[in-house]
N, C-alpha and C. Protein backbone atom coordinates (compact mmCIF):
# COMPACT_ATOMS: atom_id res chain seq x y z
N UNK A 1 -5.34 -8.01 -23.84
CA UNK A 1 -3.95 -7.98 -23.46
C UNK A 1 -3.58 -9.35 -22.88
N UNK A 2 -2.95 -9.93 -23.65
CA UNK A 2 -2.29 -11.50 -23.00
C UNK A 2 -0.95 -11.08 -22.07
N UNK A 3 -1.01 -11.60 -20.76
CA UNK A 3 0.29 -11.04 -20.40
C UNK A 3 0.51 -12.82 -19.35
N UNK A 4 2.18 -12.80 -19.50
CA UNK A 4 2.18 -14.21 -19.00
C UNK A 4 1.81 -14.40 -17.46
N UNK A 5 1.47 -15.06 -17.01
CA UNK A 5 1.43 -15.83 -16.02
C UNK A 5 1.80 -15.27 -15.02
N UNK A 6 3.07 -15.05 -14.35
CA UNK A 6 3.78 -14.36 -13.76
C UNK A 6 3.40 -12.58 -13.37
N UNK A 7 3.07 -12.09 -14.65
CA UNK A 7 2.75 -10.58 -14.52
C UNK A 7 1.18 -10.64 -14.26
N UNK A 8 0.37 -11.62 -14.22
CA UNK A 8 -0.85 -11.37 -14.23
C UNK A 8 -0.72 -11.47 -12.72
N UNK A 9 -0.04 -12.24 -12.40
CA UNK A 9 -0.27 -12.57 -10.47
C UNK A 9 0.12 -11.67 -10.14
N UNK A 10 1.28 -10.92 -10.09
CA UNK A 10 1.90 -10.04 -9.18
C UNK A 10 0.51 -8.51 -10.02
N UNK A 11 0.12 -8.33 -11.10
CA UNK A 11 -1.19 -7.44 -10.73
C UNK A 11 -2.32 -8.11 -10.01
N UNK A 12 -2.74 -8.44 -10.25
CA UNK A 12 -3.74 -9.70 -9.12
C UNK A 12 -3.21 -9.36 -7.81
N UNK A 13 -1.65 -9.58 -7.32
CA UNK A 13 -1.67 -9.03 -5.87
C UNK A 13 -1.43 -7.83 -5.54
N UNK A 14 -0.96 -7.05 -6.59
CA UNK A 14 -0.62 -5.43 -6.28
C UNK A 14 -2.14 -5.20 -6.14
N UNK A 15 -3.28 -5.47 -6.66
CA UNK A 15 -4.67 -5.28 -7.13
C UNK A 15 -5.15 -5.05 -5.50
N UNK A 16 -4.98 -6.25 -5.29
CA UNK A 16 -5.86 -7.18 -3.81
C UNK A 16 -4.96 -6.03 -2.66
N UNK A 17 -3.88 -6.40 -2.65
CA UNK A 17 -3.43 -5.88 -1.40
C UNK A 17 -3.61 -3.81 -1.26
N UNK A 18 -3.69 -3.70 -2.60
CA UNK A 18 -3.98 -2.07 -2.98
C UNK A 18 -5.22 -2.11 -2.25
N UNK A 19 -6.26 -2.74 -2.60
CA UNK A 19 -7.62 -2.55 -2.25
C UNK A 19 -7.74 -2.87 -0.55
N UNK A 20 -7.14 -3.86 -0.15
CA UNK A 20 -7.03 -4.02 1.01
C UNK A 20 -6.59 -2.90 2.07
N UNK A 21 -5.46 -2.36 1.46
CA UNK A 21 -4.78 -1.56 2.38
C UNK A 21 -5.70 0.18 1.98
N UNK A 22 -6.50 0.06 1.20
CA UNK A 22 -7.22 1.16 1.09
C UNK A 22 -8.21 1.25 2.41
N UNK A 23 -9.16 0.17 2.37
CA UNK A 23 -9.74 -0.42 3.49
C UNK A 23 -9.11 -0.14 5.03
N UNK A 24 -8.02 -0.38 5.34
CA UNK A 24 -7.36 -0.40 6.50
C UNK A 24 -7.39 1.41 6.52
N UNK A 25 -6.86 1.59 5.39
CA UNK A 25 -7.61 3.45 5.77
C UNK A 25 -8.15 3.91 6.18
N UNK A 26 -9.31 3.56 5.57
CA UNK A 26 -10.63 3.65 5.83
C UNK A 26 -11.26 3.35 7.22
N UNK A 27 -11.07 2.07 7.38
CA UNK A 27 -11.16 2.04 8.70
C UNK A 27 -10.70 2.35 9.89
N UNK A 28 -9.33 2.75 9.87
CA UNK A 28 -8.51 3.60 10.70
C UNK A 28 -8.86 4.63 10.79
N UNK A 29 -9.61 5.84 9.68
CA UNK A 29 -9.50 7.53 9.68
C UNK A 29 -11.30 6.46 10.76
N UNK A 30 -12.21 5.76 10.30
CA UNK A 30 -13.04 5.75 11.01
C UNK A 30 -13.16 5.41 12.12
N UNK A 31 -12.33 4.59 12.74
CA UNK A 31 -12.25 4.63 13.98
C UNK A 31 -12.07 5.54 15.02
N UNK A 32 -10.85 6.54 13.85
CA UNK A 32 -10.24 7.72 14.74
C UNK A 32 -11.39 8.54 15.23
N UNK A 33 -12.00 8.55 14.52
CA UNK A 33 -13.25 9.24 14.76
C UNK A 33 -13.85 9.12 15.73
N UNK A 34 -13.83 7.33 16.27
CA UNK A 34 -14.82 7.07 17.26
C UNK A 34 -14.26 6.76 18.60
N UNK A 35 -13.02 7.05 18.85
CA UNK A 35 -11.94 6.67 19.41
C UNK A 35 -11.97 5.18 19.48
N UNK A 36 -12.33 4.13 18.92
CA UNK A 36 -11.94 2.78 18.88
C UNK A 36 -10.58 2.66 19.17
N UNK A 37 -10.47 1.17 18.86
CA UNK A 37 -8.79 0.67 18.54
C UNK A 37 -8.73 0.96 17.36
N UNK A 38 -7.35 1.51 17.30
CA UNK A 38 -6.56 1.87 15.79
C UNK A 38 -5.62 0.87 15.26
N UNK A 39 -5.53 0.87 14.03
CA UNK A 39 -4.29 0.16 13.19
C UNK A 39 -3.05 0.90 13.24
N UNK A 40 -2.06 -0.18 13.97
CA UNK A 40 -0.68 0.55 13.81
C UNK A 40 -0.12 0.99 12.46
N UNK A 41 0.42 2.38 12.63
CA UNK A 41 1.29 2.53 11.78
C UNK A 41 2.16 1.85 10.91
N UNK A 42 2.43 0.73 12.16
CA UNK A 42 3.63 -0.09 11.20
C UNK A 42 2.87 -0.96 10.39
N UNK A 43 1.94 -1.13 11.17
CA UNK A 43 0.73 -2.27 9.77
C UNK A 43 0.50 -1.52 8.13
N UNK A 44 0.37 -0.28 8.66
CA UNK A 44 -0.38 0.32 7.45
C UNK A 44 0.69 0.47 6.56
N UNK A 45 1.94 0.91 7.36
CA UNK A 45 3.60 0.86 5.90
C UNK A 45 3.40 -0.39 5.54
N UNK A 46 3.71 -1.42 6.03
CA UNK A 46 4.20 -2.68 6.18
C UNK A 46 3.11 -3.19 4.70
N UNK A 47 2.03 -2.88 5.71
CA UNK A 47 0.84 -3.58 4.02
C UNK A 47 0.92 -2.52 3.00
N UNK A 48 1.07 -1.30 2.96
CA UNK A 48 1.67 -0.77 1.51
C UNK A 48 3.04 -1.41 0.99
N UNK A 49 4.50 -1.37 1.83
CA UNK A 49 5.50 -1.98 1.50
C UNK A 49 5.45 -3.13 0.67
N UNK A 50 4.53 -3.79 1.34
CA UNK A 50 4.20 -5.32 0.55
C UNK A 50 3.55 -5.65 -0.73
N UNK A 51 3.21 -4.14 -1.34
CA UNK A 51 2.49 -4.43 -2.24
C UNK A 51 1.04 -3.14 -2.33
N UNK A 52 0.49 -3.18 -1.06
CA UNK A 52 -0.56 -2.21 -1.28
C UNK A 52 -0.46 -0.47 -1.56
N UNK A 53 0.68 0.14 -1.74
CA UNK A 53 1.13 1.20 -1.51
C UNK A 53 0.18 1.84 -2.57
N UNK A 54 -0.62 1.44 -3.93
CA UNK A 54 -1.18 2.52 -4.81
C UNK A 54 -2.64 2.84 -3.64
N UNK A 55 -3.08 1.51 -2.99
CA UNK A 55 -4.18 1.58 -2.19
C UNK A 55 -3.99 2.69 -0.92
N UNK A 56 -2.98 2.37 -0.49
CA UNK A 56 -2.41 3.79 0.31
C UNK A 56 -2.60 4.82 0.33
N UNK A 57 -1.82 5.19 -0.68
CA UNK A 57 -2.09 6.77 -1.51
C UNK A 57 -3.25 6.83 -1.33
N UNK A 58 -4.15 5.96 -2.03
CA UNK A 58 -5.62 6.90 -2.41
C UNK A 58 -6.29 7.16 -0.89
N UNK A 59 -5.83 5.87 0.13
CA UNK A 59 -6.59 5.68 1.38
C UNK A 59 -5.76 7.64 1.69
N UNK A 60 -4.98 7.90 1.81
CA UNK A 60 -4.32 8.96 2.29
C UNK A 60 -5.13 10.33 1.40
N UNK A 61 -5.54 10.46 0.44
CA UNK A 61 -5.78 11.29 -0.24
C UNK A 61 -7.82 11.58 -0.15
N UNK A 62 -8.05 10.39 -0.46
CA UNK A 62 -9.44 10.50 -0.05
C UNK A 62 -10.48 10.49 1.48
N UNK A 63 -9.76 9.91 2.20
CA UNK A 63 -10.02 9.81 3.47
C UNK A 63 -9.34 11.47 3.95
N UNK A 64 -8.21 11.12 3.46
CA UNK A 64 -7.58 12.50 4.54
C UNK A 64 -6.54 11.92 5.73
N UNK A 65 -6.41 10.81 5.56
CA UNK A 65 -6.31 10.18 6.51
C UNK A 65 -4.33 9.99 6.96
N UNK A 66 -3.78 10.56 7.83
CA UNK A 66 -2.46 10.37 8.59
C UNK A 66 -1.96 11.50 7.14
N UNK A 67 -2.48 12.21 6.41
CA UNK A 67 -1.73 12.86 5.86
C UNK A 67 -1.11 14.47 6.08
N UNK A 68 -1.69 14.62 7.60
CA UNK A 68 -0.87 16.45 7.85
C UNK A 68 0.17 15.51 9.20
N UNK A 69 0.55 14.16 9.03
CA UNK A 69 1.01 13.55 9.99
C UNK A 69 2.74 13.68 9.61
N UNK A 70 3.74 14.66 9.86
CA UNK A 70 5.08 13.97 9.15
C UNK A 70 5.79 12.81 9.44
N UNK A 71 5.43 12.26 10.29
CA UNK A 71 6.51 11.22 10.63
C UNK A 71 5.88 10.02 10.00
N UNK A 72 4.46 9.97 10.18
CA UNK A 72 3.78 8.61 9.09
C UNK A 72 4.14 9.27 7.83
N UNK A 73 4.05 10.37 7.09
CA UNK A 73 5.13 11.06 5.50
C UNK A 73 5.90 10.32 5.28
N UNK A 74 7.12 10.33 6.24
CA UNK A 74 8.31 9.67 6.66
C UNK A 74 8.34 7.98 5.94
N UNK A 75 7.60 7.68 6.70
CA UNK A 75 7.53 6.08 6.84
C UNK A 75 6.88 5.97 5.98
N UNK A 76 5.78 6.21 5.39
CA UNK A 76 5.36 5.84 3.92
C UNK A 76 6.07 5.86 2.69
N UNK A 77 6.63 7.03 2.83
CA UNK A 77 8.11 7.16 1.48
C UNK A 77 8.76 6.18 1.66
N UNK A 78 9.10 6.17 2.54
CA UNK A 78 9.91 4.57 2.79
C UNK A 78 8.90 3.69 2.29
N UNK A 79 8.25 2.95 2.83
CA UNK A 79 7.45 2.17 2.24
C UNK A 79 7.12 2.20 0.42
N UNK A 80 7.21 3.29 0.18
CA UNK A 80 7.06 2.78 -1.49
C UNK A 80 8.54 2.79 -2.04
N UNK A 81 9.31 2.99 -1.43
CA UNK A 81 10.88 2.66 -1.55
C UNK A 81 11.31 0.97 -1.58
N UNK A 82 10.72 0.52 -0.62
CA UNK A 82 9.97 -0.90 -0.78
C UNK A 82 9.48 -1.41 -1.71
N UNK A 83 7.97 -1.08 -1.65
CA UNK A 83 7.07 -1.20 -2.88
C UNK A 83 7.99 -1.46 -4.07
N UNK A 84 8.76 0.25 -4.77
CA UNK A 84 9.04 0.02 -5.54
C UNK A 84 10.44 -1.16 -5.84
N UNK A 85 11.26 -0.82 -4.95
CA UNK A 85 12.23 -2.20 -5.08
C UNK A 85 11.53 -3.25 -5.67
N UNK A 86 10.60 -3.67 -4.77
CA UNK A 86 10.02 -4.76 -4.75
C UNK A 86 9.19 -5.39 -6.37
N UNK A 87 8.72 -4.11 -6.66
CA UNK A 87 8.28 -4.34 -8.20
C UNK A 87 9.36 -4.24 -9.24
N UNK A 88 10.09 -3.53 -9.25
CA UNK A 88 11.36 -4.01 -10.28
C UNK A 88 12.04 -4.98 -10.38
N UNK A 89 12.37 -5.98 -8.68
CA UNK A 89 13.17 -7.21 -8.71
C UNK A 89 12.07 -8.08 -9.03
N UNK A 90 10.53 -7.88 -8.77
CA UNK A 90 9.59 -8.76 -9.30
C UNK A 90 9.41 -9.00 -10.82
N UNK A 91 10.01 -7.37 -11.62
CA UNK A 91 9.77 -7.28 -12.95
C UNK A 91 11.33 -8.11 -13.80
N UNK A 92 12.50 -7.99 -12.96
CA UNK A 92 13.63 -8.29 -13.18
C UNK A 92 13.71 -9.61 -13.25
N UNK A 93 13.04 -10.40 -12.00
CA UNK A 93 13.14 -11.58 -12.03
C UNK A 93 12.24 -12.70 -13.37
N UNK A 94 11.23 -12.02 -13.53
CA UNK A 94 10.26 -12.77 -14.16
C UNK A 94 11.17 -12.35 -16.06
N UNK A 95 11.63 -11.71 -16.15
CA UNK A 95 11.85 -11.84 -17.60
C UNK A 95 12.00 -10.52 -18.25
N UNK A 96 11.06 -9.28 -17.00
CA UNK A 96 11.27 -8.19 -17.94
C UNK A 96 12.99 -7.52 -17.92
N UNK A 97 13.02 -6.27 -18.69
CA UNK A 97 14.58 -5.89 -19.20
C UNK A 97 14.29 -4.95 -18.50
């Protein structure tokens, strides 16, 4: 699959920051565990918003993690409300229709 320039980066960062913000899951449901310091909420929208939101999901689904939570619900929908904006004016801008 040849894809230009432009679409390869923005998967390259949907990629990275997905995987990243899976991680921050991860390490958050494990902390909770240990009562450590936790990752704010607003970090964890904020780095899905930006891009990591498929990493999200899964961090939310496999971990278990802030998902019987409604108000982080809340703020994550939002956040891929983001996300997705964010990938259509990315897809809009670069050339796609």
């Amino acid at each position: 699959m040849n894809l230009p320039p432009y679409q390869q980066a923005w998967l390259l960062w949907i990629g990275v920051l997905s995987a990243w913000t899976f991680l921050l899951f991860g390490f958050d449901k494990w902390r909770a565990g240990r009562g450590g310091a936790r990752i704010a909420e607003a970090t964890l929208c904020w780095v899905s918003a930006l891009g990591g939101w498929p990493g999200g999901l899964l961090g939310l689904v496999i971990f278990r993690h802030k998902s019987a939570k409604g108000s982080f619900q809340l703020k994550f929908a939002a956040a891929f409300l983001v996300w997705a904006g964010l990938l259509v004016a990315g897809w809009r801008l670069g050339g796609g229709r």
